[in-house]
Protein backbone atom coordinates (compact mmCIF):
# COMPACT_ATOMS: atom_id res chain seq x y z
CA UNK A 1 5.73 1.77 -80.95
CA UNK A 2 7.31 4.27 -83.78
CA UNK A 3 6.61 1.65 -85.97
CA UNK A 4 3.01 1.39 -85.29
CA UNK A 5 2.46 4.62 -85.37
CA UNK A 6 3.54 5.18 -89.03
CA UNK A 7 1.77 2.04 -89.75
CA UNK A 8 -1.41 3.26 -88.67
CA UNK A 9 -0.86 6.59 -89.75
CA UNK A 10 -0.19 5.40 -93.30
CA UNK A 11 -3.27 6.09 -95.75
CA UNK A 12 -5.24 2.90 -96.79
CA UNK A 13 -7.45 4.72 -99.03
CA UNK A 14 -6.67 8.35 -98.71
CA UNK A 15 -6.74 10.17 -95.25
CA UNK A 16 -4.73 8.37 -92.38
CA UNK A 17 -7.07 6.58 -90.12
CA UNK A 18 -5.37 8.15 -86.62
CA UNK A 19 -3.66 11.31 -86.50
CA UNK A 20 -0.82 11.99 -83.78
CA UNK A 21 -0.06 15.04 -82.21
CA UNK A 22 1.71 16.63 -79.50
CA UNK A 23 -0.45 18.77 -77.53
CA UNK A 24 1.40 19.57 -74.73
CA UNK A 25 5.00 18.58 -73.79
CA UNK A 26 5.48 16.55 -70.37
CA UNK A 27 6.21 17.93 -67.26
CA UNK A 28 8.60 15.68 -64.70
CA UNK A 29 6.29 16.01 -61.15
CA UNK A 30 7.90 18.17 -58.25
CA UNK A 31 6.28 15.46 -55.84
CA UNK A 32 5.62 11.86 -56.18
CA UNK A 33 2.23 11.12 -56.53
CA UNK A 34 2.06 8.14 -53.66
CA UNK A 35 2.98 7.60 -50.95
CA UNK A 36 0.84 10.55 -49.36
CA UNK A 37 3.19 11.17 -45.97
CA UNK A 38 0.92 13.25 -44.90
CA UNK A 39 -1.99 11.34 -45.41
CA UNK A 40 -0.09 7.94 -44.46
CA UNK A 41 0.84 9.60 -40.86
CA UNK A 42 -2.49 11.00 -40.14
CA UNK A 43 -3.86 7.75 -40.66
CA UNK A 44 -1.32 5.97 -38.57
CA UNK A 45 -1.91 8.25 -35.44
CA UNK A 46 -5.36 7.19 -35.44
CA UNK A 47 -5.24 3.92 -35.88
CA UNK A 48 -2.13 4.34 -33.05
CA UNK A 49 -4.96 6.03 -30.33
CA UNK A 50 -7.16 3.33 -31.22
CA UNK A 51 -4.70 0.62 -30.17
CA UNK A 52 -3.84 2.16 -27.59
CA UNK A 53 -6.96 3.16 -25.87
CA UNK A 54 -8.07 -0.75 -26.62
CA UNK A 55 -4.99 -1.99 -25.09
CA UNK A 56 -5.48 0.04 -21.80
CA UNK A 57 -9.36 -1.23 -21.62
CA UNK A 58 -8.26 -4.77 -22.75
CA UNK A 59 -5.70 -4.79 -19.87
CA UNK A 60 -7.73 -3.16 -17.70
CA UNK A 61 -10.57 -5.99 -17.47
CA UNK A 62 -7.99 -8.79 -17.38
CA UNK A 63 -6.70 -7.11 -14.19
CA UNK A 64 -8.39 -9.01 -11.20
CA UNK A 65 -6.43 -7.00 -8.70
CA UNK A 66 -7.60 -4.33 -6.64
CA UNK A 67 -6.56 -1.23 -6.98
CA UNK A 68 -7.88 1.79 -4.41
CA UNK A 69 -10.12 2.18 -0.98
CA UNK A 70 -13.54 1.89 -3.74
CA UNK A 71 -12.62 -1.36 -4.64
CA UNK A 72 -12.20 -3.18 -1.21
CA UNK A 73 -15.16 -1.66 0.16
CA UNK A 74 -17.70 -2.46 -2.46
CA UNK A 75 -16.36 -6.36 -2.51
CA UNK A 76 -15.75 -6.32 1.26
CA UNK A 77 -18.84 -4.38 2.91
CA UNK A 78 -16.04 -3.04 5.67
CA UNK A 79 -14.53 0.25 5.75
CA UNK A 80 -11.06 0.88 4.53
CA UNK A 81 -9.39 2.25 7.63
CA UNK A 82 -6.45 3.57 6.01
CA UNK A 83 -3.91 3.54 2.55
CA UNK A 84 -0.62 2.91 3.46
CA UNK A 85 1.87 3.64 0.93
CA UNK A 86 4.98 2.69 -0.31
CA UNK A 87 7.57 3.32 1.76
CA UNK A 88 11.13 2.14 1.92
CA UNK A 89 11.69 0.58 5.14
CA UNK A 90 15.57 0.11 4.61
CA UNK A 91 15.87 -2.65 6.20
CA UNK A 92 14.01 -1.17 9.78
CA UNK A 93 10.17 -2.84 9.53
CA UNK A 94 9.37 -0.35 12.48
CA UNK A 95 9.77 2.63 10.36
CA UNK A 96 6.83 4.16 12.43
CA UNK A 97 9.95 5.33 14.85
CA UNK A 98 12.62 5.64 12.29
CA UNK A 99 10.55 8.20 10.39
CA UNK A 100 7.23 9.27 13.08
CA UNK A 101 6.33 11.82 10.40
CA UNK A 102 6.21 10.42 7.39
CA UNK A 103 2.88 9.33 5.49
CA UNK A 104 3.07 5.75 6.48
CA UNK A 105 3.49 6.84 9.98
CA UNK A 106 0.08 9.04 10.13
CA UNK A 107 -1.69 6.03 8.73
CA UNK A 108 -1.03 3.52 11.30
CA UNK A 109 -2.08 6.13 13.87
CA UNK A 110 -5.21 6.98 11.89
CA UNK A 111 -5.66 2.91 11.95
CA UNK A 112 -5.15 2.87 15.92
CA UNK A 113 -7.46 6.14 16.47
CA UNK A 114 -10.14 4.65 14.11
CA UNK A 115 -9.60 0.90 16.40
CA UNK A 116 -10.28 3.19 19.45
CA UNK A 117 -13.47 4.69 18.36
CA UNK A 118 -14.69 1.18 17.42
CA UNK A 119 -14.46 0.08 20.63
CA UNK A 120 -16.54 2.26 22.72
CA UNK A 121 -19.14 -0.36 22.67
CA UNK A 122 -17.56 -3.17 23.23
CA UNK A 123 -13.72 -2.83 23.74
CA UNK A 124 -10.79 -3.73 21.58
CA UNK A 125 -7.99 -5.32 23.26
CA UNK A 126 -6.59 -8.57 21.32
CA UNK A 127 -6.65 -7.39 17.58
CA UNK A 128 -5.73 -10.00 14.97
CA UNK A 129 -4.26 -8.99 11.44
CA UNK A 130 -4.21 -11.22 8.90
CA UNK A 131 -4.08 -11.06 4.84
CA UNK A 132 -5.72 -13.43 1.98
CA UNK A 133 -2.10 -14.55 0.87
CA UNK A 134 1.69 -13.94 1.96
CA UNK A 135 3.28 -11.44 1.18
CA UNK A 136 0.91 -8.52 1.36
CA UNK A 137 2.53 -6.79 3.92
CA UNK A 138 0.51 -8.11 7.60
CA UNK A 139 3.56 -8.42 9.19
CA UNK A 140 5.16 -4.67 8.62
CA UNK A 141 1.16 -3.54 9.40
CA UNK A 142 1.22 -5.50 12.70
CA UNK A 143 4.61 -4.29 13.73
CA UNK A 144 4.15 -0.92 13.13
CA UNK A 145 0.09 -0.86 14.38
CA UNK A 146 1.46 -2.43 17.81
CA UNK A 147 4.16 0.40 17.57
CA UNK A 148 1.50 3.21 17.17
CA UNK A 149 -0.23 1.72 20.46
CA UNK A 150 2.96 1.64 22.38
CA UNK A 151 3.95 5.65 21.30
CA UNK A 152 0.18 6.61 22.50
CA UNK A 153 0.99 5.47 25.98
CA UNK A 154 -0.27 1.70 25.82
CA UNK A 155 1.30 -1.24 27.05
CA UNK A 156 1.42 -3.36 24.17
CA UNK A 157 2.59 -6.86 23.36
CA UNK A 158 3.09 -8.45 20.20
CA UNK A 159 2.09 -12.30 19.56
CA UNK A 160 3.83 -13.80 16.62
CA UNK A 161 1.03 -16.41 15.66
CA UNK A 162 2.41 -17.24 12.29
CA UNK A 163 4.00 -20.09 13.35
CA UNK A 164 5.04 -21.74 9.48
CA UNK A 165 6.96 -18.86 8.42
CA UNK A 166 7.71 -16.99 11.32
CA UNK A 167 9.94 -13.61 10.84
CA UNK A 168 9.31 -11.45 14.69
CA UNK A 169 12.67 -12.80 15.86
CA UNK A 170 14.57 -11.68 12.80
CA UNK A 171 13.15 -8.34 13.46
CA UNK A 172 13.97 -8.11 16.96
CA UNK A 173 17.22 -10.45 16.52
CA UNK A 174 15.72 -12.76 19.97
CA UNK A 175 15.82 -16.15 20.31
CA UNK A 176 13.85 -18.31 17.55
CA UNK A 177 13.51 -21.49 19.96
CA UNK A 178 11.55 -19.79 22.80
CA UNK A 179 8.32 -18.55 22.08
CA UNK A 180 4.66 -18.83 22.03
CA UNK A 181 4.52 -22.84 20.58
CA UNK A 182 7.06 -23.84 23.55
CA UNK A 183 5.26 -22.14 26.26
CA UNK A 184 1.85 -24.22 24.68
CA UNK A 185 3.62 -27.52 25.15
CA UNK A 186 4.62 -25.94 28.73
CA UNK A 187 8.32 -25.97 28.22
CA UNK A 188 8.53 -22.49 29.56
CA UNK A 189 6.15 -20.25 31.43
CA UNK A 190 3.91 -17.11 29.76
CA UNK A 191 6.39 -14.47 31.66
CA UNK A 192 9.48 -16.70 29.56
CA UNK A 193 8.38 -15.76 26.20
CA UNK A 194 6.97 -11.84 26.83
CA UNK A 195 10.28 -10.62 25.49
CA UNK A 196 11.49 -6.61 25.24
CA UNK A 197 11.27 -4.57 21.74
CA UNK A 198 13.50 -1.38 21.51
CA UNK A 199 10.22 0.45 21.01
CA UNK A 200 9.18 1.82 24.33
CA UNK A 201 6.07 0.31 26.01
CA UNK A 202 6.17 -2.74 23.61
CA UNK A 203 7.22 -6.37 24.13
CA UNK A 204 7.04 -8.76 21.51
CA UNK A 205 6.16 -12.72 21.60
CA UNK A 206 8.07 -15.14 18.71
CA UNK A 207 6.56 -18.33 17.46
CA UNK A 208 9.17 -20.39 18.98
CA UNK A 209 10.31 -23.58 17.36
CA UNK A 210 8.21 -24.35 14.15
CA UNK A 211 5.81 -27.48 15.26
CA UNK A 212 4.30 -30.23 13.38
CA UNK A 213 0.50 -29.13 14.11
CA UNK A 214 0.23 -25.54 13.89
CA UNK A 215 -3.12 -25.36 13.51
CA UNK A 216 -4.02 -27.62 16.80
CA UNK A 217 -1.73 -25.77 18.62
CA UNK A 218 -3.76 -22.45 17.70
CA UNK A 219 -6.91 -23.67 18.09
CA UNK A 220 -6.17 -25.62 21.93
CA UNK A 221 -7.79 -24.19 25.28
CA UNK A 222 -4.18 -23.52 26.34
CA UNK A 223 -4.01 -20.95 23.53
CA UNK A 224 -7.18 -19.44 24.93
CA UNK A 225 -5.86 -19.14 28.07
CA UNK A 226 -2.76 -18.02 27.09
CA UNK A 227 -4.89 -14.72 25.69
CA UNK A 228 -6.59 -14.59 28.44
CA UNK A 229 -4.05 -14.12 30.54
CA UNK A 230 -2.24 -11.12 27.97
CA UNK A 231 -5.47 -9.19 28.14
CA UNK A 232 -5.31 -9.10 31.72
CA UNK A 233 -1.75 -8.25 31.55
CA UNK A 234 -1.25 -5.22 28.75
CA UNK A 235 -3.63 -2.68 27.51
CA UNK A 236 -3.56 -3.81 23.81
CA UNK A 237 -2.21 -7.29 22.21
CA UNK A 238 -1.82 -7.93 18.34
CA UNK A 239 -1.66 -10.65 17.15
CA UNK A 240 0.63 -11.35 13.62
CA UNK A 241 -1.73 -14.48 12.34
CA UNK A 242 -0.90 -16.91 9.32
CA UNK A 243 -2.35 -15.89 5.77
CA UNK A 244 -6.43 -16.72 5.70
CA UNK A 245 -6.54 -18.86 2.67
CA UNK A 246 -3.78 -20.94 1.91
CA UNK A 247 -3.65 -22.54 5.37
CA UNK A 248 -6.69 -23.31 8.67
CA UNK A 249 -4.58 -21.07 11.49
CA UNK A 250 -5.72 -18.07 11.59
CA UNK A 251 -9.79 -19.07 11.14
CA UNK A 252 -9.38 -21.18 14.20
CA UNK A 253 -8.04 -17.86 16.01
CA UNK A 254 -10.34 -15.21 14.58
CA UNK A 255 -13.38 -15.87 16.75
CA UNK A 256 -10.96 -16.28 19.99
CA UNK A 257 -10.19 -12.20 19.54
CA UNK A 258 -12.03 -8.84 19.96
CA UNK A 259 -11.53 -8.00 15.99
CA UNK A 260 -9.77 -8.82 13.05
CA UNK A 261 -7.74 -6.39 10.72
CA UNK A 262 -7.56 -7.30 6.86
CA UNK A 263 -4.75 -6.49 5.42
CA UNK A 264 -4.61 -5.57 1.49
CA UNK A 265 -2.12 -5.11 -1.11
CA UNK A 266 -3.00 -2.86 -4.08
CA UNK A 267 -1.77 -4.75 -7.25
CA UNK A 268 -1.44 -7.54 -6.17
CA UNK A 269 -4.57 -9.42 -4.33
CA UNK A 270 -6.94 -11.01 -6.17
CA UNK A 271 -10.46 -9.03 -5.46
CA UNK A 272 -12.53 -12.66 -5.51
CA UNK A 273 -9.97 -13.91 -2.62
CA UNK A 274 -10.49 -10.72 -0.70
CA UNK A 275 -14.17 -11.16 -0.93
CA UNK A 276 -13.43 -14.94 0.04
CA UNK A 277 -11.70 -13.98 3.15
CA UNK A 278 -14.02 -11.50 4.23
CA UNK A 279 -16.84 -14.41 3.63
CA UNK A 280 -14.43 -16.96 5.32
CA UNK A 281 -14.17 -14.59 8.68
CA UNK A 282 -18.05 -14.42 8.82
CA UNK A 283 -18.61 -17.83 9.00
CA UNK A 284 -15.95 -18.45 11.83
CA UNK A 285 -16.94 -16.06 13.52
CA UNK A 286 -14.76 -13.35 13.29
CA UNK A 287 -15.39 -9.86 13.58
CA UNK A 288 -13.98 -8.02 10.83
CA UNK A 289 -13.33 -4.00 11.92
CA UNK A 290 -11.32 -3.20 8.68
CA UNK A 291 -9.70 -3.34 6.11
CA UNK A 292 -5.75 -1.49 5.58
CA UNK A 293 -4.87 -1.22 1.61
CA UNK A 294 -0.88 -1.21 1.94
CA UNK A 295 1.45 -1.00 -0.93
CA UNK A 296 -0.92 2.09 -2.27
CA UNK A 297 0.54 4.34 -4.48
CA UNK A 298 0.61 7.93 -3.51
CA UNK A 299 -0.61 9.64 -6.54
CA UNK A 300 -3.36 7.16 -6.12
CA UNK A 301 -4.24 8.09 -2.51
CA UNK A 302 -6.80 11.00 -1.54
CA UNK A 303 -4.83 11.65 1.33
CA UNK A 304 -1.61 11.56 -0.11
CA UNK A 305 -1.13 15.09 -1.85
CA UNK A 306 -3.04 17.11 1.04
CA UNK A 307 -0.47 15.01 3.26
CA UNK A 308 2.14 16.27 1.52
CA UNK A 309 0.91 20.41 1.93
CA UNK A 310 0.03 19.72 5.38
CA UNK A 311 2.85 18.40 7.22
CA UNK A 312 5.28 20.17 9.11
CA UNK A 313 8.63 21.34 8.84
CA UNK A 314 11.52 19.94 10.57
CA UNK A 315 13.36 22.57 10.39
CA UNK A 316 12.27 24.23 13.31
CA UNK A 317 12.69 21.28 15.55
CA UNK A 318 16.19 19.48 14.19
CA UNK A 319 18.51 23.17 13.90
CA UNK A 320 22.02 22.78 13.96
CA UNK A 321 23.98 23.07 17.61
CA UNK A 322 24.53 26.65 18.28
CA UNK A 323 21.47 28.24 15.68
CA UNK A 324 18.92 27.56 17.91
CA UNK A 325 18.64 31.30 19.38
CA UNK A 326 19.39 33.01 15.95
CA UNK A 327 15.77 30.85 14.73
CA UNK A 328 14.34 32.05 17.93
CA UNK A 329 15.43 35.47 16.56
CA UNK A 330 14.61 35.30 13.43
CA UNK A 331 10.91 34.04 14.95
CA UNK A 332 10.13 37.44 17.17
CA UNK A 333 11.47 39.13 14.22
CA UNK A 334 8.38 41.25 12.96
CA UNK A 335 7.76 41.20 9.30
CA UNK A 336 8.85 44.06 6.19
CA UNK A 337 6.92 47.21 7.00
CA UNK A 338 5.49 46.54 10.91
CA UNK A 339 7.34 48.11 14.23
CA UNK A 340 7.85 45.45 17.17
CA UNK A 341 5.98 46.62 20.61
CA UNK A 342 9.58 46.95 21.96
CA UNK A 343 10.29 49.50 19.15
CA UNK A 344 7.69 51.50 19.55
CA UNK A 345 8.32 51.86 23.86
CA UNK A 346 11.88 52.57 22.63
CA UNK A 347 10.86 55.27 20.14
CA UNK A 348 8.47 56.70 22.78
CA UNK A 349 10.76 56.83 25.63
């Protein structure tokens, strides 16, 4: 490069062609020049939001599930009698008496108070609940719905009708063999297979040995009779029915009872096979009263944080032995600053 320089500064025919000079010195730069960070991170938080909110829309219309109350009512045309949330039964399905005041408890006896109501016309006594697919929670809403009638006073049984995958005699640790499909085939009488629940006022019914022809079975006169004759003997019967869709059970029972509860599970069922079984009850002949979303999140349910600053306090039932007359005291105490009737006649006298 020297070398080019002098060569082109040399003089060809007098003056040099290209004259060098310094004219000012170079400076070594306190901060690169690229990358910009600042520029490079502003740049990545946008394009970050833009994923994300794309993402959540993206996953959001993939998702055929429903998801609240709104949903099942606008695919359904029934209301939503009630959002039952997630609650940990610890191994006791009734938890409607392990826990009567929790939020799971108040929404099974909104369910049977909103039942009640719709049967002022024309009266409610065999109630069927059912769900679009297993596992969606109809058998914890059945035992825990026939619990709430049984608390109010009523004498309820409960009819295990799910006779592929049975679970009632698990629950209530009775006899799996002798239930509702051997008093069909007349191996034991009606009175045989009404068996007692720990829950006062309620007796429960197992499916019995699992048969061949479930759905026959369901769908005979002596299965009609056999309703027949629990209506005329308790004040409410509900009936724990097979799944709607995978199997023909329960449509061969729905029209046989005085309504039909549809039972829901938020994030999981599809919302075409909820409108399916809500289509497929119409057309048997069913009457659906309802629909109960279970598995709802409580954040997610309008009842759940006006629950939560409503309930009461245990405190002033469940007091430790011996502290029950200094709450009592502490109750007729008068608050800071106000004088007690008894006070003032003291002060007077």
């Amino acid at each position: 490069f020297t070398e080019e320089i002098q060569r082109l500064q040399k003089p060809t025919q007098g003056e040099p062609a290209i004259q060098v000079r310094v004219v000012e010195p170079a400076l070594r730069p306190e901060e690169p020049v690229s990358p910009s960070a600042v520029r490079n991170l502003a740049l990545a938080l946008v394009l970050g939001l833009l994923l994300g909110v794309g993402a959540v829309f993206l996953a959001e219309s993939l998702d055929t599930t429903v998801k609240d109350r709104h949903d099942v009512e606008r695919l359904v045309g029934a209301p939503v009698l009630a959002t039952v949330p997630r609650i940990q039964t610890g191994g006791a399905e009734v938890y409607l008496e392990r826990d009567p005041q929790s939020m799971g408890a108040e929404a099974f006896r909104k369910v049977r108070t909103a039942i009640q109501f719709l049967g002022v016309d024309r009266p409610i006594k065999v109630l069927l609940i059912t769900s679009p697919f297993p596992r969606e929670g109809k058998t914890t809403t059945a035992l825990n719905l026939a619990a709430s009638f049984a608390q109010a006073g009523m004498k309820t049984v409960l009819l295990e009708a799910d006779l592929r995958r049975p679970t009632l005699h698990r629950v209530f640790a009775s006899e799996q063999e002798k239930g509702l499909t051997t008093c069909l085939v007349g191996r034991i009488s009606l009175q045989q297979a009404v068996l007692p629940t720990p829950v006062r006022n309620l007796s429960h019914i197992p499916a019995g040995a699992i048969p061949p022809n479930p759905a026959e079975l369901l769908s005979s006169q002596h299965m009609g009779k056999v309703l027949s004759a629990l209506q005329a003997e308790f004040d409410m019967v509900v009936v724990d029915a097979p799944p709607l869709l995978p199997v023909a059970d329960t449509p061969a029972l729905a029209h046989r009872v005085d309504g039909v509860l549809l039972v829901a599970r938020a994030g999981q069922t599809n919302r075409e096979r909820l409108r399916e079984s809500a289509e497929l009850l119409q057309t048997v002949g069913g009457r659906l009263l309802g629909v109960i979303v279970n598995f709802q999140r409580v954040e997610d349910s309008p009842e759940g944080y006006q629950y939560y600053g409503y309930r009461s306090s245990k405190q002033a039932f469940e007091s430790p032995a011996g502290t029950g007359r200094a709450v009592a005291q502490k109750a007729d105490r008068p608050p800071n600053g106000a004088v007690s009737e008894r006070g003032r006649a003291s002060k007077r006298a």
